[in-house]
Every structure is written in C-alpha cells, then in structure tokens.
C-alpha atoms as a PDB file:
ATOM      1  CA  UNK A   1     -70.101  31.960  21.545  1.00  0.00           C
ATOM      2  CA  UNK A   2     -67.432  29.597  21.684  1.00  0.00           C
ATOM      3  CA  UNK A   3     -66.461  27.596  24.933  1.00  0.00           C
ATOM      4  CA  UNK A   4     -63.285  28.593  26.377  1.00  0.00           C
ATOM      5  CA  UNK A   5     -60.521  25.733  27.028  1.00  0.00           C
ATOM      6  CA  UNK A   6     -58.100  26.610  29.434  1.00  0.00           C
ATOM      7  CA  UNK A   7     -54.570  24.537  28.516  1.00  0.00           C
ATOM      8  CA  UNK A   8     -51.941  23.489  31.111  1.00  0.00           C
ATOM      9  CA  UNK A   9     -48.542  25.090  30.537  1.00  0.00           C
ATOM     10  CA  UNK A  10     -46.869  21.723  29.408  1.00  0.00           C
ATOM     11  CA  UNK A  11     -50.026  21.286  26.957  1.00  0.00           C
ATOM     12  CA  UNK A  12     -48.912  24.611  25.879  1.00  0.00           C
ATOM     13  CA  UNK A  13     -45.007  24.141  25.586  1.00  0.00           C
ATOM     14  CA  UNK A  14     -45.986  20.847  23.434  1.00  0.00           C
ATOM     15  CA  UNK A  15     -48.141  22.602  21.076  1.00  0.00           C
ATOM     16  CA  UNK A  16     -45.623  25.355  20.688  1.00  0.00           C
ATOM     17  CA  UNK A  17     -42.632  23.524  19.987  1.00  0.00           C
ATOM     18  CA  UNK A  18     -44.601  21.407  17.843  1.00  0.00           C
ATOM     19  CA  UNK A  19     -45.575  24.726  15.969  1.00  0.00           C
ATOM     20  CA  UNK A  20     -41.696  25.524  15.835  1.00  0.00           C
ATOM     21  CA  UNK A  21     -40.706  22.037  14.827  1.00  0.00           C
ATOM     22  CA  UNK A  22     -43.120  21.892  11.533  1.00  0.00           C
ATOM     23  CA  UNK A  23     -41.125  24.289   9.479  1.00  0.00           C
ATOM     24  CA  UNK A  24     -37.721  22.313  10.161  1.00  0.00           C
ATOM     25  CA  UNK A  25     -39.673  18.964   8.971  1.00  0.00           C
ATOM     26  CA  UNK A  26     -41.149  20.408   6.080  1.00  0.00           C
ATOM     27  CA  UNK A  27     -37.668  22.181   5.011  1.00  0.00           C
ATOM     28  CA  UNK A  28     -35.733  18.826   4.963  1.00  0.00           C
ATOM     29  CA  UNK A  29     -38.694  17.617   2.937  1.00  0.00           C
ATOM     30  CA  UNK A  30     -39.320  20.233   0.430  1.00  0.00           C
ATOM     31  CA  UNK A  31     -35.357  21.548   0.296  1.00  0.00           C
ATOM     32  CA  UNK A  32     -34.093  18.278  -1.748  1.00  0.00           C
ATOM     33  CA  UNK A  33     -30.867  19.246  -3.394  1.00  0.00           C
ATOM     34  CA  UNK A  34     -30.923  19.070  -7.272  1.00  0.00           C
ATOM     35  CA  UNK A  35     -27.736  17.814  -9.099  1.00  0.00           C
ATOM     36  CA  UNK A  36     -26.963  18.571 -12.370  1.00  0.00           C
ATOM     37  CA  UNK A  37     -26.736  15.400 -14.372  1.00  0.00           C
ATOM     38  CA  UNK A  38     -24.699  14.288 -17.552  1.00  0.00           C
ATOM     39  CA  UNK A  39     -27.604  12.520 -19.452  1.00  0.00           C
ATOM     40  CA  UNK A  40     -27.464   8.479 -19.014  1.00  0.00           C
ATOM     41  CA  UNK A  41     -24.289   9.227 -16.791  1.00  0.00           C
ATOM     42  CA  UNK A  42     -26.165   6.680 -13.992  1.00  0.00           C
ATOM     43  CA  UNK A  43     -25.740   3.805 -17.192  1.00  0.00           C
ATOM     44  CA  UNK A  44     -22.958   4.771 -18.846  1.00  0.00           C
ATOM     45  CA  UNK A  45     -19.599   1.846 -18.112  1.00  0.00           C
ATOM     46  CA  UNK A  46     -16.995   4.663 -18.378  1.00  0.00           C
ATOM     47  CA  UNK A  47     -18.393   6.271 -15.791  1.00  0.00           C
ATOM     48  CA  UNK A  48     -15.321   6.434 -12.658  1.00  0.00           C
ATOM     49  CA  UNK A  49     -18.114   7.838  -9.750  1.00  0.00           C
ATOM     50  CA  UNK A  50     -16.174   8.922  -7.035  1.00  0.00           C
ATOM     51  CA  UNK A  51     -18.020   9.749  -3.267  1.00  0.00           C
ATOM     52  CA  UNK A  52     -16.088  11.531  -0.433  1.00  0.00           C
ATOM     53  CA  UNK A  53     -16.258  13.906   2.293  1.00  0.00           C
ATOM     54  CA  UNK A  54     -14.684  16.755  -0.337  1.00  0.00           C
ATOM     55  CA  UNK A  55     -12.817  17.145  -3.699  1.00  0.00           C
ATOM     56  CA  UNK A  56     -10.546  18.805  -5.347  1.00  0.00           C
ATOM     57  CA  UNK A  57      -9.820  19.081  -9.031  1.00  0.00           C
ATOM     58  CA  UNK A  58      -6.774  21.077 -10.539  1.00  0.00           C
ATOM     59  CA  UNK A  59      -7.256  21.646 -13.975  1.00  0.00           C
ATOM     60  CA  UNK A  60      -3.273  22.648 -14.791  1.00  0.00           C
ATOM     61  CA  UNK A  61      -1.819  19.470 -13.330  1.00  0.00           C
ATOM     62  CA  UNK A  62      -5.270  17.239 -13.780  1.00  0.00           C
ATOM     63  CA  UNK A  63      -5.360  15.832 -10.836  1.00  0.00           C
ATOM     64  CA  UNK A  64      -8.472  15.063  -9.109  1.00  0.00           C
ATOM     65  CA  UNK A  65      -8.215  14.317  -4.934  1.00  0.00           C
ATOM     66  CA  UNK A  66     -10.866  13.107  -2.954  1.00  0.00           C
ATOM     67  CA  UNK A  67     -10.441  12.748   0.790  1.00  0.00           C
ATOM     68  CA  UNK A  68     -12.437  11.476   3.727  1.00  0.00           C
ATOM     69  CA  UNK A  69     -14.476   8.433   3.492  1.00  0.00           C
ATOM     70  CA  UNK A  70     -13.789   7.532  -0.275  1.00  0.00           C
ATOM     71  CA  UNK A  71     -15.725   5.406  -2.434  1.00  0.00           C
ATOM     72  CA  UNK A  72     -14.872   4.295  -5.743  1.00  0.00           C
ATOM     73  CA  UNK A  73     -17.463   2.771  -8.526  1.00  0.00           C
ATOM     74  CA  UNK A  74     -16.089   1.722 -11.810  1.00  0.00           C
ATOM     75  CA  UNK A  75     -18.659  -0.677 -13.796  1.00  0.00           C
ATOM     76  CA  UNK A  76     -16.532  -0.711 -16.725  1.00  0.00           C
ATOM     77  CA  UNK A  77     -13.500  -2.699 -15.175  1.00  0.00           C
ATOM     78  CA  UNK A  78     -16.210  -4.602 -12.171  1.00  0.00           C
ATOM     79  CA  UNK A  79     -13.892  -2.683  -9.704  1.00  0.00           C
ATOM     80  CA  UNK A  80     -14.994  -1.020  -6.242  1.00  0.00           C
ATOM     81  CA  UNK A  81     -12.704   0.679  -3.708  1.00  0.00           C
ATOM     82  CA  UNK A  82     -12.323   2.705  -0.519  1.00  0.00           C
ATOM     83  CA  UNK A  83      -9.827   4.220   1.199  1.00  0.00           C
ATOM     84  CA  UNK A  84      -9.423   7.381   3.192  1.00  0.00           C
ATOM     85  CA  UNK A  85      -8.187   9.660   0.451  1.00  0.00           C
ATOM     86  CA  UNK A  86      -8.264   8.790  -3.760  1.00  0.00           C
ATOM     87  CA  UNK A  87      -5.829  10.963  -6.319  1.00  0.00           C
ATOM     88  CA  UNK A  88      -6.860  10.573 -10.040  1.00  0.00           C
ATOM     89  CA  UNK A  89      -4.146  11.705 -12.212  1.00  0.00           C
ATOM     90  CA  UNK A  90      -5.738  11.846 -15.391  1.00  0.00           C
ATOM     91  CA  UNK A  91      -2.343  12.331 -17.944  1.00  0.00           C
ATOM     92  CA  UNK A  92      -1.019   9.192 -16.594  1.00  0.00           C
ATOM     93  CA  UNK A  93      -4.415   7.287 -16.133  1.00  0.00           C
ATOM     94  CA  UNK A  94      -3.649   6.667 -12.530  1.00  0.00           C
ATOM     95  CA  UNK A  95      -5.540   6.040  -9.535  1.00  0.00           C
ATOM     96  CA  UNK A  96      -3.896   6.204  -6.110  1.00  0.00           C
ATOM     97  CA  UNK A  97      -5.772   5.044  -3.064  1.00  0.00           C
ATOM     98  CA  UNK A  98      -3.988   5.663   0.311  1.00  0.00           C
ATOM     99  CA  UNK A  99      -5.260   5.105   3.658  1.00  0.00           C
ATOM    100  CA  UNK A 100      -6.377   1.669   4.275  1.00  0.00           C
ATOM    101  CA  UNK A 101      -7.056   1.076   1.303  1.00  0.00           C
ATOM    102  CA  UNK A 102      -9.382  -1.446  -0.236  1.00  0.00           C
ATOM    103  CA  UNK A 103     -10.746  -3.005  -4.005  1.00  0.00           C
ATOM    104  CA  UNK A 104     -12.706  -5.477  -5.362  1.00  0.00           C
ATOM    105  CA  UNK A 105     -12.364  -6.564  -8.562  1.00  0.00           C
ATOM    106  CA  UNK A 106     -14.237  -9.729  -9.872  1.00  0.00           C
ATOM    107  CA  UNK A 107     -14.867 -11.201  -6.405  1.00  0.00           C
ATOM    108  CA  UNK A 108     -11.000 -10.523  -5.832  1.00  0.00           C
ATOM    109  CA  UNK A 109      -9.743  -8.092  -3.154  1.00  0.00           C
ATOM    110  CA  UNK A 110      -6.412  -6.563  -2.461  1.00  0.00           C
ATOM    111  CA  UNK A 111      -6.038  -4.459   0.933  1.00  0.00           C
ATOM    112  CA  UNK A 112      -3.003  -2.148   1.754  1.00  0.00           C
ATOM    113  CA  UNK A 113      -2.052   0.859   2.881  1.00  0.00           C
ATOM    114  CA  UNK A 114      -1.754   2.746  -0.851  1.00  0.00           C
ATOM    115  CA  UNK A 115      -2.925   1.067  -3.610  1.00  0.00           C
ATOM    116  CA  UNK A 116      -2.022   2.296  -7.281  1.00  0.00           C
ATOM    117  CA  UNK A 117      -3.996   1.398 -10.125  1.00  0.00           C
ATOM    118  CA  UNK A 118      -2.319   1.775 -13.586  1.00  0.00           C
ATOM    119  CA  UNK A 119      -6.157   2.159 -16.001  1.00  0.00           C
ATOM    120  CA  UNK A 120      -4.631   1.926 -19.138  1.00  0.00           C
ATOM    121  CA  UNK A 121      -2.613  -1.774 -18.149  1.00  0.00           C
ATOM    122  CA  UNK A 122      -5.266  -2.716 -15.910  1.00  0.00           C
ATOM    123  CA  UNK A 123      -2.551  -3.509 -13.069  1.00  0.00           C
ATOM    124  CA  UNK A 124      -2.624  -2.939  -9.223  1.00  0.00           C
ATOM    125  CA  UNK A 125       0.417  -2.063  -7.606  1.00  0.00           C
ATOM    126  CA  UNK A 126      -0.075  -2.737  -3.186  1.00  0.00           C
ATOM    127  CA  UNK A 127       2.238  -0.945  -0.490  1.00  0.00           C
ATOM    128  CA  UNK A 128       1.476  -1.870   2.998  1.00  0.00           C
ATOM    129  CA  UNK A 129       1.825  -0.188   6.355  1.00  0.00           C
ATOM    130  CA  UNK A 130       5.674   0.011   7.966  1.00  0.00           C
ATOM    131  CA  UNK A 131       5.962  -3.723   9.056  1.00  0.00           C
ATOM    132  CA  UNK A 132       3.199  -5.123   8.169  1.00  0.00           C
ATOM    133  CA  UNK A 133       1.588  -6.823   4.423  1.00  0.00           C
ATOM    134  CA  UNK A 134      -0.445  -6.537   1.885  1.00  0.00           C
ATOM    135  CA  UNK A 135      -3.546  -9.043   2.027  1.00  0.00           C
ATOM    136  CA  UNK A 136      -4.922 -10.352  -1.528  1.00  0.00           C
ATOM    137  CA  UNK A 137      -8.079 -12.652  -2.149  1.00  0.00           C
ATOM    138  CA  UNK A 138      -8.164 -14.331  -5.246  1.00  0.00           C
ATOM    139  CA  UNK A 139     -10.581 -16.288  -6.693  1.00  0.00           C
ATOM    140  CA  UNK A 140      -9.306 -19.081  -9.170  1.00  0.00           C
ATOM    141  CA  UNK A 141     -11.571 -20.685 -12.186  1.00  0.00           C
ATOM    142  CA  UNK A 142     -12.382 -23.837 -11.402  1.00  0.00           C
ATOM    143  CA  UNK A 143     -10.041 -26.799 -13.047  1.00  0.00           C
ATOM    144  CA  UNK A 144      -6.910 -24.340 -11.945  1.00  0.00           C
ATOM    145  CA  UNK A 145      -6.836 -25.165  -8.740  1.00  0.00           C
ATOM    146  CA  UNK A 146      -3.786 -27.968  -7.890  1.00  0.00           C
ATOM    147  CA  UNK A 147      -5.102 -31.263  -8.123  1.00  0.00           C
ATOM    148  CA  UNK A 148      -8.571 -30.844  -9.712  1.00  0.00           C
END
C-alpha cells in the first residue's frame, strides 16, 4: 500500500501547468519547418537570396517584390543590402531598393532613400529623401589617395 501525499493547491497549479506547458515545448522542438532546397543553392555565386517579412512574384510582368525588413545577399558581385521593400525586375536585370535603403559592396556603402541597381552594368543609381542626400563610403586602393 502506497503512502498517500497530500499536495498544496499551488504545488498542484505548478505541476499542472507544467503538464500543459510540455506539449508547447516539445511542438516548437519537433515541428521544425522543412524547406525545399535547390541542390548546392547555399554555395552557388549566382545565387540573389532575398529575406523579408513577405513576397510576391508575378510571373507575366517578372517582377519579384519583397517588403518588410529586406535583406539582400549576393556573393557573386560581394554586395549586401537592406531596405524596407526590394523589387527585382528580372527583363531589365534591375534591383530597386526603397525605404532607407542600404548596400555594401567591397567595404563600400551607399545609403538613400531608393537605390537602383542596374546587374547587367554593375551600376548604382542613389535618390535621397525630399531635402536631404545621399551618403556614400568609399574605400580607395592604397597609392590613390592625393599625396601618397
């Protein structure tokens, strides 16, 4: 015959909520989300990865938008960006950033409100904000610098 354990009601409301918590801990554990993905897409230079609140694509006009929180990864030109929304027109090879927009490219940086970047003449085109500028950082090689 077992002894019986009497348990205080806040011993009780501890176990019980820990008994209702389990299956919420183990769900975010078990429940990982699977991803198709393009074999060596992680490695492959081409690859434009784009990260944002929510896309769009439209297959008739082939544009791609991307808005809230936008990241941009592009090994093949050394380029990163953000901004608050990205448009990828894909006939023109053109990337729009608009929104505060940001990129790094080779340890340089260009900031504005909409930045354009033309893919297939590797070119950046910077609009700022009603009265105000566009900011660039540019690093020069050394020797190119005046009076070196």
């Amino acid at each position: 015959m077992m002894p019986s354990v009497r348990l205080s009601s806040s011993h009780l409301l501890l176990r019980l909520g820990l008994a209702l918590m389990m299956p919420v801990a183990l769900s975010s554990v078990v429940a990982m989300p699977s991803y198709p993905q393009t074999p060596n897409a992680a490695q492959d230079n081409r690859a434009l990865r784009v990260r944002s609140d929510m896309q769009e694509s439209d297959s008739r006009t082939g544009i791609i938008t991307a808005r809230g929180n936008v990241r941009i990864n592009y090994p093949a030109r050394n380029m990163q960006g953000t901004a608050a929304q990205a448009q990828f027109f894909s006939r023109e090879q053109r990337i729009v950033l608009s929104g505060n927009a940001y990129v790094i490219q080779d340890n340089n940086s260009i900031r504005g409100e909409t930045i354009t970047y033309l893919l297939d003449e590797g070119r950046f085109i910077a609009l700022p904000e009603d009265n105000k500028q566009v900011e660039s950082i540019y690093f020069l090689p050394d020797g190119t610098a005046p009076g070196l």
